[in-house]
Protein backbone atom coordinates (compact mmCIF):
# COMPACT_ATOMS: atom_id res chain seq x y z
CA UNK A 1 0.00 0.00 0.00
CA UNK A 2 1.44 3.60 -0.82
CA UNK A 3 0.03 5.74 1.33
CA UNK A 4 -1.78 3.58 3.70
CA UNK A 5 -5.44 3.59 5.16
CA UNK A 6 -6.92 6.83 6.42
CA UNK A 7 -7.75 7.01 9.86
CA UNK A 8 -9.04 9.83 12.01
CA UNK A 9 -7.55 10.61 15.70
CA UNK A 10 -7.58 7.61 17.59
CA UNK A 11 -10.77 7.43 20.47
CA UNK A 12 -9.75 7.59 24.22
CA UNK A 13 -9.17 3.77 25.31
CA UNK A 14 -12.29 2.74 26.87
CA UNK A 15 -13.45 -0.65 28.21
CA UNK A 16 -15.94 -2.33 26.39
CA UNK A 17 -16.72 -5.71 25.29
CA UNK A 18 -14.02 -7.84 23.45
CA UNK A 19 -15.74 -8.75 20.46
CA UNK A 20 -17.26 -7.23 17.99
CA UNK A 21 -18.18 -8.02 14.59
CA UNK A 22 -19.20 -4.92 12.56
CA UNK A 23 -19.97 -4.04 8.81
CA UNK A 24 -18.34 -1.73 7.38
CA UNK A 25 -17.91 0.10 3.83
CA UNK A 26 -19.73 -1.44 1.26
CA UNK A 27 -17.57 -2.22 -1.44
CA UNK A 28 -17.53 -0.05 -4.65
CA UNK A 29 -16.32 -2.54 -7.13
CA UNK A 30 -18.21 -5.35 -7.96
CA UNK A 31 -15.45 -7.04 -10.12
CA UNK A 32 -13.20 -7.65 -7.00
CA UNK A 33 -13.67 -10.37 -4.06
CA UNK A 34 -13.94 -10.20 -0.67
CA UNK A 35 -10.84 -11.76 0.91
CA UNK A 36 -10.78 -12.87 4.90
CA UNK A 37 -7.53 -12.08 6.50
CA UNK A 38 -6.50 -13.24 10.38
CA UNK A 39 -4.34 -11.18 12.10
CA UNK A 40 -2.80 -11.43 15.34
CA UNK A 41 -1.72 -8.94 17.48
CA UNK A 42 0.74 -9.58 20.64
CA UNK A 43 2.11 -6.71 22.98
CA UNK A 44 5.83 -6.03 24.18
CA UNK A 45 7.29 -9.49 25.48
CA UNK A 46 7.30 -7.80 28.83
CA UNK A 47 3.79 -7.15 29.16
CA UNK A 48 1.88 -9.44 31.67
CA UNK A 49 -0.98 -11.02 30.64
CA UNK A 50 -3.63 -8.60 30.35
CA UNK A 51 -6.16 -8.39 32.82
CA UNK A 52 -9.79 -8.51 31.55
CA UNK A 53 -9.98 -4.75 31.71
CA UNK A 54 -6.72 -4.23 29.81
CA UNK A 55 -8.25 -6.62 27.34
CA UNK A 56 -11.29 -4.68 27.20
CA UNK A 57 -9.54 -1.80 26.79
CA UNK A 58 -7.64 -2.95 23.85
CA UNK A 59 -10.56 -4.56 22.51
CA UNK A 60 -12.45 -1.27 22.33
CA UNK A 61 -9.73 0.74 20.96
CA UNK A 62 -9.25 -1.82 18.51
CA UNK A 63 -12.65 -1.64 17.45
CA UNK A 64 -13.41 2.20 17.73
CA UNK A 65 -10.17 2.64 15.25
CA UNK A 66 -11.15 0.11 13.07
CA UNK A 67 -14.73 2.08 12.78
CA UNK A 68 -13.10 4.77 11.28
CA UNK A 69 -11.19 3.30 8.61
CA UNK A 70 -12.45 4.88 5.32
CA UNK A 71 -10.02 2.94 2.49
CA UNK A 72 -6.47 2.06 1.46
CA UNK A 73 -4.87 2.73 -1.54
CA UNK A 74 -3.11 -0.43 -3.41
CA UNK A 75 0.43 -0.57 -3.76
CA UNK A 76 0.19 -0.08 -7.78
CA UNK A 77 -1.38 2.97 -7.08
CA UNK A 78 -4.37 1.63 -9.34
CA UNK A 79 -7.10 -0.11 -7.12
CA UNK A 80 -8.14 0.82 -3.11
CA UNK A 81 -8.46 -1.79 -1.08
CA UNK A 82 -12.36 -1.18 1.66
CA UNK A 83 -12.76 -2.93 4.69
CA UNK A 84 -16.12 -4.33 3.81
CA UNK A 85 -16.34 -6.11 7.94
CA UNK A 86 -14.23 -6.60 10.37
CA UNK A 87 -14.33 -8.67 13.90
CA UNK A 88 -12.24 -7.59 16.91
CA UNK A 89 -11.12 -9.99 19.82
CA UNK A 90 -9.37 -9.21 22.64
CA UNK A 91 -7.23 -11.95 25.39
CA UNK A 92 -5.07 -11.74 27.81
CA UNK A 93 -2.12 -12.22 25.08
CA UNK A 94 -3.22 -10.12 22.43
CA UNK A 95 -5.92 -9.47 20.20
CA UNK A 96 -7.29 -11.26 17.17
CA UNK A 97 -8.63 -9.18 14.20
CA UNK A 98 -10.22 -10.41 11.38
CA UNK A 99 -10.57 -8.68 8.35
CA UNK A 100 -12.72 -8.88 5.29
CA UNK A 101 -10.97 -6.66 2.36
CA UNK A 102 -12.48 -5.83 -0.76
CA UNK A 103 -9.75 -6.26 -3.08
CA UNK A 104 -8.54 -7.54 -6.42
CA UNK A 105 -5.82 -10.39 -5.42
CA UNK A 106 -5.08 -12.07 -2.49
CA UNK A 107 -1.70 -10.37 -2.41
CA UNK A 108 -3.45 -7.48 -2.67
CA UNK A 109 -5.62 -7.98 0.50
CA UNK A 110 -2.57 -9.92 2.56
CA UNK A 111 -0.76 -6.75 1.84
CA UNK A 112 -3.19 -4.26 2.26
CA UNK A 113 -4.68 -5.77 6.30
CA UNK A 114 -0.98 -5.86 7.33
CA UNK A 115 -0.63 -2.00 5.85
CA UNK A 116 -3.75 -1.65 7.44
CA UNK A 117 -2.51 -2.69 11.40
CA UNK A 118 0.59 -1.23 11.54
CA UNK A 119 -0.73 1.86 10.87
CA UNK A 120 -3.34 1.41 13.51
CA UNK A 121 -1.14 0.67 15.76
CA UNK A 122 1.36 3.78 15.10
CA UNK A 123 -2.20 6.20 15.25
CA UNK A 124 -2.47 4.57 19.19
CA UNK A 125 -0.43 5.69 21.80
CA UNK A 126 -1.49 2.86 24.07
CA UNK A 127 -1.35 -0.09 20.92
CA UNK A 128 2.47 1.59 19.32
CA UNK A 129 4.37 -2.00 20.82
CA UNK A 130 2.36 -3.97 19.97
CA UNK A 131 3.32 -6.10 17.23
CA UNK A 132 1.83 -8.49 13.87
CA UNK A 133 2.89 -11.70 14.80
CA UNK A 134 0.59 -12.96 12.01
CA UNK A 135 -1.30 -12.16 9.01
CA UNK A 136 -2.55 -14.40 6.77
CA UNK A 137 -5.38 -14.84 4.15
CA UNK A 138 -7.86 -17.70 6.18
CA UNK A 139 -10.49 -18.50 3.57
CA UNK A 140 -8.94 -16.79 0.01
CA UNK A 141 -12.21 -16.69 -2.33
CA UNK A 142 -14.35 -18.98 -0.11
CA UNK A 143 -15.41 -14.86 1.22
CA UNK A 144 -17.25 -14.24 -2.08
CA UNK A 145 -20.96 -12.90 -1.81
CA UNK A 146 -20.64 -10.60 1.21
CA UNK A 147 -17.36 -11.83 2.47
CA UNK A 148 -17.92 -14.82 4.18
CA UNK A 149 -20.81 -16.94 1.44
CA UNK A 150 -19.31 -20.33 0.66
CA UNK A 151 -20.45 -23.66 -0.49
CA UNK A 152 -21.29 -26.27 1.74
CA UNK A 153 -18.71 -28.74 3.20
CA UNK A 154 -16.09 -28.98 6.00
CA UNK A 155 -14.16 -26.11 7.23
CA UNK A 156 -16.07 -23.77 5.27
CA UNK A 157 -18.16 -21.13 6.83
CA UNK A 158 -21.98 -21.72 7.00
CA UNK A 159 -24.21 -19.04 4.43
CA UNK A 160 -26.66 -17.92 7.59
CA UNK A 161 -25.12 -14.87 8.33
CA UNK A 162 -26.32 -15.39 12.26
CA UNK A 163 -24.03 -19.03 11.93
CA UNK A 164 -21.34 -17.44 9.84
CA UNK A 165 -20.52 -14.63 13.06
CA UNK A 166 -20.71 -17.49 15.11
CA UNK A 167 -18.62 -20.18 13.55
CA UNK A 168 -15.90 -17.17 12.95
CA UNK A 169 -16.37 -16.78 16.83
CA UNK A 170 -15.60 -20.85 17.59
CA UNK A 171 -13.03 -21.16 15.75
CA UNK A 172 -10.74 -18.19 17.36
CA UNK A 173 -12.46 -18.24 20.98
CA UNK A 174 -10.33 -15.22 21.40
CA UNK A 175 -11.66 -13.53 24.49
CA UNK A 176 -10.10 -16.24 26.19
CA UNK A 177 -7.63 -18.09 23.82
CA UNK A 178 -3.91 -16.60 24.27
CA UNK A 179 -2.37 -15.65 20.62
CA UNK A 180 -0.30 -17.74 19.17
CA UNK A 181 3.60 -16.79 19.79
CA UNK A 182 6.57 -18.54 17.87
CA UNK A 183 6.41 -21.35 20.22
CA UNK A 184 3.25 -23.36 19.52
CA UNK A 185 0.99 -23.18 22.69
CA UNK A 186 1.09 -26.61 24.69
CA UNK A 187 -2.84 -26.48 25.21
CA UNK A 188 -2.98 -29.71 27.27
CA UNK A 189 -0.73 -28.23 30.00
CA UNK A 190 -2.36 -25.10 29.63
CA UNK A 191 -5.68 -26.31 30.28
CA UNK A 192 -4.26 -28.82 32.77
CA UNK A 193 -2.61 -25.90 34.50
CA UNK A 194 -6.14 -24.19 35.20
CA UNK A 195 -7.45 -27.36 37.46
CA UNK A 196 -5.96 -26.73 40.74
CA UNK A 197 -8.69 -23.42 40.63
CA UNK A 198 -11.03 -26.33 41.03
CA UNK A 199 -11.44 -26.93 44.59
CA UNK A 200 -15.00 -27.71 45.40
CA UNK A 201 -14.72 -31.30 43.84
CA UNK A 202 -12.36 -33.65 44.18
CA UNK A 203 -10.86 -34.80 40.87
CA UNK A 204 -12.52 -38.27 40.94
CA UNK A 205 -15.80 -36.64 39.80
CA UNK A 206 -14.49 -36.55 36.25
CA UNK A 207 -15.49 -40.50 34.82
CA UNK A 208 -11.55 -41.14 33.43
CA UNK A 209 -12.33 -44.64 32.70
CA UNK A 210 -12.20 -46.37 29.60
CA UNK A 211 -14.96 -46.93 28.29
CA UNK A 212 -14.16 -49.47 25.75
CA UNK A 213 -11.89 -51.73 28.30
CA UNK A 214 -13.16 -50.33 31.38
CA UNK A 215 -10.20 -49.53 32.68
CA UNK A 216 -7.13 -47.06 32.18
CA UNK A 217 -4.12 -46.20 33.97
CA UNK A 218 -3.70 -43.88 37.04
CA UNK A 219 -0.99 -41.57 35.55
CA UNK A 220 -3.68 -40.96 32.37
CA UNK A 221 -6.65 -41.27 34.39
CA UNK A 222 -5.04 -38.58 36.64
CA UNK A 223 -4.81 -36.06 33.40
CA UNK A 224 -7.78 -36.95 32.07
CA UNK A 225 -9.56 -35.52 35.44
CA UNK A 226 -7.04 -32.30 35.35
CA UNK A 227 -7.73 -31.88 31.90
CA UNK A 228 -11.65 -31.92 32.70
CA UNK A 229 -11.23 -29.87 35.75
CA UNK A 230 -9.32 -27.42 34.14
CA UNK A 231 -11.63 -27.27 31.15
CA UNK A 232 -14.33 -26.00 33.82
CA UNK A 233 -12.28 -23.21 34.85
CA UNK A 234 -11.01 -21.84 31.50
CA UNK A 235 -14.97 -21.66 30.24
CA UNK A 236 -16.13 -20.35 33.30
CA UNK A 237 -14.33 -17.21 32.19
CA UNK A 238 -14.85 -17.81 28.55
CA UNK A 239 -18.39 -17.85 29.36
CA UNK A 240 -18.51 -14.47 31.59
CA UNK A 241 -16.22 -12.30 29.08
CA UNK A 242 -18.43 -13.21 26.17
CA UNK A 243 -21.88 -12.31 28.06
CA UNK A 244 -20.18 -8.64 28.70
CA UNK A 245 -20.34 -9.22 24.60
CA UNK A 246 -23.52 -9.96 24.53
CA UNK A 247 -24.72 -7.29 27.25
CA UNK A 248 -23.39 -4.81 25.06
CA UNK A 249 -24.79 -6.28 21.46
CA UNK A 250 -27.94 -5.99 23.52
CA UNK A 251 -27.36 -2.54 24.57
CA UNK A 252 -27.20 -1.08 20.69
CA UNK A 253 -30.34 -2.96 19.65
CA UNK A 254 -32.14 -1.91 22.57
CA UNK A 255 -34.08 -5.53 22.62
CA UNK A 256 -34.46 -8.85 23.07
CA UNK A 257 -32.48 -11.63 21.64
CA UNK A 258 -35.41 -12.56 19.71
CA UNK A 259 -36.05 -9.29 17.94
CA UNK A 260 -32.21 -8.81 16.82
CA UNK A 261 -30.57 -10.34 13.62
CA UNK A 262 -27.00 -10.18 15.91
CA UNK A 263 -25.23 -13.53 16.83
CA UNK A 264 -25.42 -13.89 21.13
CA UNK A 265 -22.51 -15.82 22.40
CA UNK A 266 -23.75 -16.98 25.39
CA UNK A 267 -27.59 -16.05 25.02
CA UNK A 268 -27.83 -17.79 22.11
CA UNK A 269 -27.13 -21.07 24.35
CA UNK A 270 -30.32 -20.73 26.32
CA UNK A 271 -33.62 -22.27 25.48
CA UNK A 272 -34.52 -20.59 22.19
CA UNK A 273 -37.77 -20.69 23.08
CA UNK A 274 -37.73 -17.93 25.54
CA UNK A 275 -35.38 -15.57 23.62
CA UNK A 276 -37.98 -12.91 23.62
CA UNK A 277 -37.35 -12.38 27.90
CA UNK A 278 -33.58 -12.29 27.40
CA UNK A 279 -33.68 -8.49 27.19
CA UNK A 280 -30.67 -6.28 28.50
CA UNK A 281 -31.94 -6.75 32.08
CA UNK A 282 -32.41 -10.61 31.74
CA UNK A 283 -28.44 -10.51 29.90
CA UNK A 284 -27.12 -8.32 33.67
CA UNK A 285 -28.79 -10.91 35.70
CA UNK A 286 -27.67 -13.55 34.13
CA UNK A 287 -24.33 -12.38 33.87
CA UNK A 288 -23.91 -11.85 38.07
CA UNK A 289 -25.70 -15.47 38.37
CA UNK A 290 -22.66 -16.75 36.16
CA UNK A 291 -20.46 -15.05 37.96
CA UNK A 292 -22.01 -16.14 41.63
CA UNK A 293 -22.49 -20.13 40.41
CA UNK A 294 -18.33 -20.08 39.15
CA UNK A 295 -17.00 -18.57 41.44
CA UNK A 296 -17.86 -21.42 44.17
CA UNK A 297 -16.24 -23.94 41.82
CA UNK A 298 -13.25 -22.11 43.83
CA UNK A 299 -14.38 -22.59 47.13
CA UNK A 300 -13.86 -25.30 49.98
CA UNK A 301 -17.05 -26.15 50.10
CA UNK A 302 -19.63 -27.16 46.61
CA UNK A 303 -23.10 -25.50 47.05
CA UNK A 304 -25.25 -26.56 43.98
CA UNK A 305 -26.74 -23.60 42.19
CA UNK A 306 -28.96 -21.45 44.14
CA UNK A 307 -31.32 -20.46 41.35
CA UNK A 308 -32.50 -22.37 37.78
CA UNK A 309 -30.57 -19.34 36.06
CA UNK A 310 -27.42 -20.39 38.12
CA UNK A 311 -28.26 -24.23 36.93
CA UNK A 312 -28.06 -23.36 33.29
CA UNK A 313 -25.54 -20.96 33.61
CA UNK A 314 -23.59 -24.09 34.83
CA UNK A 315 -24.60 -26.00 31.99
CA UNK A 316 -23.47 -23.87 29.56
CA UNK A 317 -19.60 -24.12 31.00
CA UNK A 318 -19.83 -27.59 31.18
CA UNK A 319 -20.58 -27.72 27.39
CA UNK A 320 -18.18 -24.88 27.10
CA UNK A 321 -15.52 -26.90 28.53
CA UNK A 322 -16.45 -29.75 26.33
CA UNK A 323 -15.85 -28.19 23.47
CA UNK A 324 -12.63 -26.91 24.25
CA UNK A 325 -11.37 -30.49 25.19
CA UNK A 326 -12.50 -31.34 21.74
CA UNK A 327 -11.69 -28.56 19.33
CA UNK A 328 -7.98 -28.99 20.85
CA UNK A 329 -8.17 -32.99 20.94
CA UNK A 330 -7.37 -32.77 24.28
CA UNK A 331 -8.48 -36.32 25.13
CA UNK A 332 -7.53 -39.71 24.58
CA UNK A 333 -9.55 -41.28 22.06
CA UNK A 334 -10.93 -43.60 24.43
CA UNK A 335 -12.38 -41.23 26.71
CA UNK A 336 -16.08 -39.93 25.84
CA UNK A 337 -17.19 -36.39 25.93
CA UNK A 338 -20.56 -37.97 27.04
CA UNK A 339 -19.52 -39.43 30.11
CA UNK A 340 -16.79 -37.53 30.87
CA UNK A 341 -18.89 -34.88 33.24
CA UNK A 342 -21.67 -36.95 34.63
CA UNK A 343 -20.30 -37.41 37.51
CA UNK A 344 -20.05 -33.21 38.01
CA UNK A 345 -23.07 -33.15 37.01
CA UNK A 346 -24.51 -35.46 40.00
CA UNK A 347 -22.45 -33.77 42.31
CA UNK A 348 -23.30 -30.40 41.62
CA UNK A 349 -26.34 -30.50 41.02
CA UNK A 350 -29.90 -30.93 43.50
CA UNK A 351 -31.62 -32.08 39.95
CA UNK A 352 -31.25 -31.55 36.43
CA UNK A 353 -35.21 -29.80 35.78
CA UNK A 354 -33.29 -26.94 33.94
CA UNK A 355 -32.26 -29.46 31.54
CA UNK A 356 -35.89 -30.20 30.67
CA UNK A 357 -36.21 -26.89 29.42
CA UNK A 358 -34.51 -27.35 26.54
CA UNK A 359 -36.76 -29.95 25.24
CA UNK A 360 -39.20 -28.64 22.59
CA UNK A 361 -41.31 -31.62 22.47
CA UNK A 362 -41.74 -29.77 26.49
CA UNK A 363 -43.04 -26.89 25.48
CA UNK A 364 -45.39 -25.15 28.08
CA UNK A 365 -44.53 -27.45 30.44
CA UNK A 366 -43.28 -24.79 33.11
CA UNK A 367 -46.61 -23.29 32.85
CA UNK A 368 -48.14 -26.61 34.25
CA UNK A 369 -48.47 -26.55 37.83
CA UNK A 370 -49.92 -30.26 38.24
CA UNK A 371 -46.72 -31.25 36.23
CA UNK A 372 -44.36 -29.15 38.46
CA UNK A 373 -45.61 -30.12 41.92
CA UNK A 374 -46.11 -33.65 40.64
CA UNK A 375 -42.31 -34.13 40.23
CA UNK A 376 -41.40 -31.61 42.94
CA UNK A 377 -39.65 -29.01 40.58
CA UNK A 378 -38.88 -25.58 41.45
CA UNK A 379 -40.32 -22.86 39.27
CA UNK A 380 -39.43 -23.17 36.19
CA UNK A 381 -41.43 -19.85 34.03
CA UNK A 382 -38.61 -17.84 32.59
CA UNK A 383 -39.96 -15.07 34.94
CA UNK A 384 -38.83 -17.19 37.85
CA UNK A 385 -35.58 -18.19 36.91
CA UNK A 386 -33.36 -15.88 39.05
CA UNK A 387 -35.77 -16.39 42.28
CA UNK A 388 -34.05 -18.29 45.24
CA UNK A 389 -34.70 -21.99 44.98
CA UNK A 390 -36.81 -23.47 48.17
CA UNK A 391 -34.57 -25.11 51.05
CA UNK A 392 -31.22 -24.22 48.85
CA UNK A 393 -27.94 -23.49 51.31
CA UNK A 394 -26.93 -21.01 48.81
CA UNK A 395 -28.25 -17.32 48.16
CA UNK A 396 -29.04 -15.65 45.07
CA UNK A 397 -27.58 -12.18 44.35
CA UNK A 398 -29.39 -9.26 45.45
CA UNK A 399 -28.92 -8.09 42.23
CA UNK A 400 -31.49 -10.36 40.69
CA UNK A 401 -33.66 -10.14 43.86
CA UNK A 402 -36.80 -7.73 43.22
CA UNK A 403 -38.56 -5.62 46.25
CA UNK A 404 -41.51 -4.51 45.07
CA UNK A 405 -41.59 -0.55 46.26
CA UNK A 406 -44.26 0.12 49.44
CA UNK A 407 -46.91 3.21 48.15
CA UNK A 408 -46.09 6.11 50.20
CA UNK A 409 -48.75 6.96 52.84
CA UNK A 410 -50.47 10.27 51.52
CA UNK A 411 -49.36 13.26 53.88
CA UNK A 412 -52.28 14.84 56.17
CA UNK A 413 -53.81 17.03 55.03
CA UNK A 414 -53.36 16.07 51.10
CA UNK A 415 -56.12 15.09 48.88
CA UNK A 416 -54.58 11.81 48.54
């Protein structure tokens, strides 16, 4: 690029969600194709991890510079190169950008997002050490038709746009994932490095056998269960930095899940038939119930989940945690996902009702009191999910808790 991308004085660093994908500039020349380019963005060796603020921070400034990019001029001088949408995650490492460039080669667009960085990063004070320790072209001309359309079949990114935000979003996980250095990351330590956080259980919880010979040997059953425990821990925070994502996609539209076209990383994961009561107040409630039901993982003591908002927000790290074993093939082959946390599950759990919710051949069910008292459940209407389950040891929040507001006595003497 000659003359590089235009960008206005960088915005104050803020803290706002790590993840954002946005469209930008529409592109102006219908004869070129969208190229996806994945860049990754480290700070000075020096630099600690960041803390989730810091990573907010950088997120948002990230983003907010990003906003402002208005084009790029190719290096021949003949073409410009528009950032038709972008997607901005922040980790305690670094920062993952991705980039979809509206450009005539894939030279071109290679060239034109790492032009496009480094002179983001000299326009920040706060971002000027940072570093590209990659950029690459992910998907070449599989981002034709809006950037990111592609046939069907393996690796390729699904045509929904809703599933397209969201597969992008699975396979970088980078509000929590560190970036990669020039050392490959050993993800089995790292993950096994994360279970001694876990001290509620005990590490025979985790089912480590084999479930082909029904047996395996101390040393890998022993890793297995670190690997599991350690699995919890990582998505517990996965899981809270992406609802701050989802609090603040929630915050633009001004709505409920159900009413928005945006992709929800962790509201999404909820019973989709009640998406029309996870509103911005619903997203803050859930958010501290996350936060209450994890943070005991940590404790001496296991107390199961206090409310059926903290029981699925449980649920949704354990499958959080499965899916990191498994994108990373963390686990031997003959250890199954599927049995892997049942024995979590009966520990931490009074009951599993909140799993019944999920079923749509269920559908009113929670409206049926006969069915409800018959089998002793707790209330389980969507308007009752953050009340205090009956005879629990735990509390809920007093966020979630609502006092309804006594009427004021009228003075004497008023008309009332």
């Amino acid at each position: 690029m000659r003359d590089g991308p235009r960008v206005t004085e960088p915005a104050p660093d803020g803290y706002d969600a790590t993840r954002r994908a946005h469209t930008g500039v529409e592109s102006f020349y219908a004869s070129t194709v969208d190229y996806g380019v994945s860049i990754e963005l480290t700070p000075p060796s020096e630099t600690p991890h960041l803390d989730p603020l810091q990573a907010e921070g950088a997120g948002s400034l990230l983003d907010r510079l990003l906003e402002q990019l208005d084009g790029a001029d190719a290096e021949d001088g003949d073409s410009q190169v528009f950032v038709t949408r972008y997607w901005v995650g922040a980790h305690p490492e670094g920062a993952i950008v991705l980039l979809v460039l509206d450009a005539d080669s894939l030279d071109v667009a290679e060239s034109a997002a790492r032009d496009i960085m480094r002179e983001i990063l000299d326009h920040s004070e706060h971002l000027a050490d940072w570093t590209i320790a990659k950029c690459e072209v992910g998907f070449n001309e599989r981002f034709v038709d809006a950037g990111l359309q592609a046939a069907d079949g393996p690796g390729v990114p699904p045509a929904d746009p809703a599933e397209r935000a969201r597969w992008l979003a699975e396979q970088n996980q980078p509000a929590a994932e560190p970036a990669d250095t020039d050392e490959e990351i050993d993800w089995r330590q790292y993950v096994i490095d994360h279970a001694s956080q876990l001290r509620a259980f005990d590490l025979d919880v985790f089912d480590t056998s084999d479930r082909e010979n029904d047996e395996s040997s101390g040393e890998d059953a022993d890793d297995t269960a670190k690997l599991a425990a350690g699995a919890l821990i990582y998505a517990s925070s996965l899981v809270i930095d992406e609802l701050f994502q989802d609090i603040k996609t929630l915050a633009r539209t001004n709505g409920a899940v159900a009413d928005s076209d945006d992709v929800f990383m962790v509201l999404d994961d909820l019973p989709e038939r009640f998406a029309q009561h996870y509103d911005g107040r619903f997203a803050r409630q859930f958010l501290v119930a996350t936060v209450m039901i994890t943070a005991r993982l940590t404790a001496d003591e296991w107390i199961p989940p206090a409310s059926v908002a903290e029981a699925l927000a449980l649920h949704i790290v354990v499958e959080n945690a499965k899916v990191l074993l498994d994108s990373h093939d963390l686990l031997d082959d003959d250890i199954s996902l599927e049995y892997l946390y049942n024995g979590f599950d009966d520990a931490a759990y009074e009951d599993v009702d909140h799993e019944l919710l999920y079923r749509r051949d269920l559908d009113g069910f929670e409206d049926d009191q006969d069915i409800t008292s018959s089998f002793g459940m707790s209330d389980m209407r969507v308007e009752a999910w953050f009340d205090p389950i009956a005879d629990s040891d735990a509390t809920v929040h007093p966020f979630s808790v609502h006092v309804e507001a006594p009427k004021a006595e009228p003075a004497n003497g008023s008309d009332g």
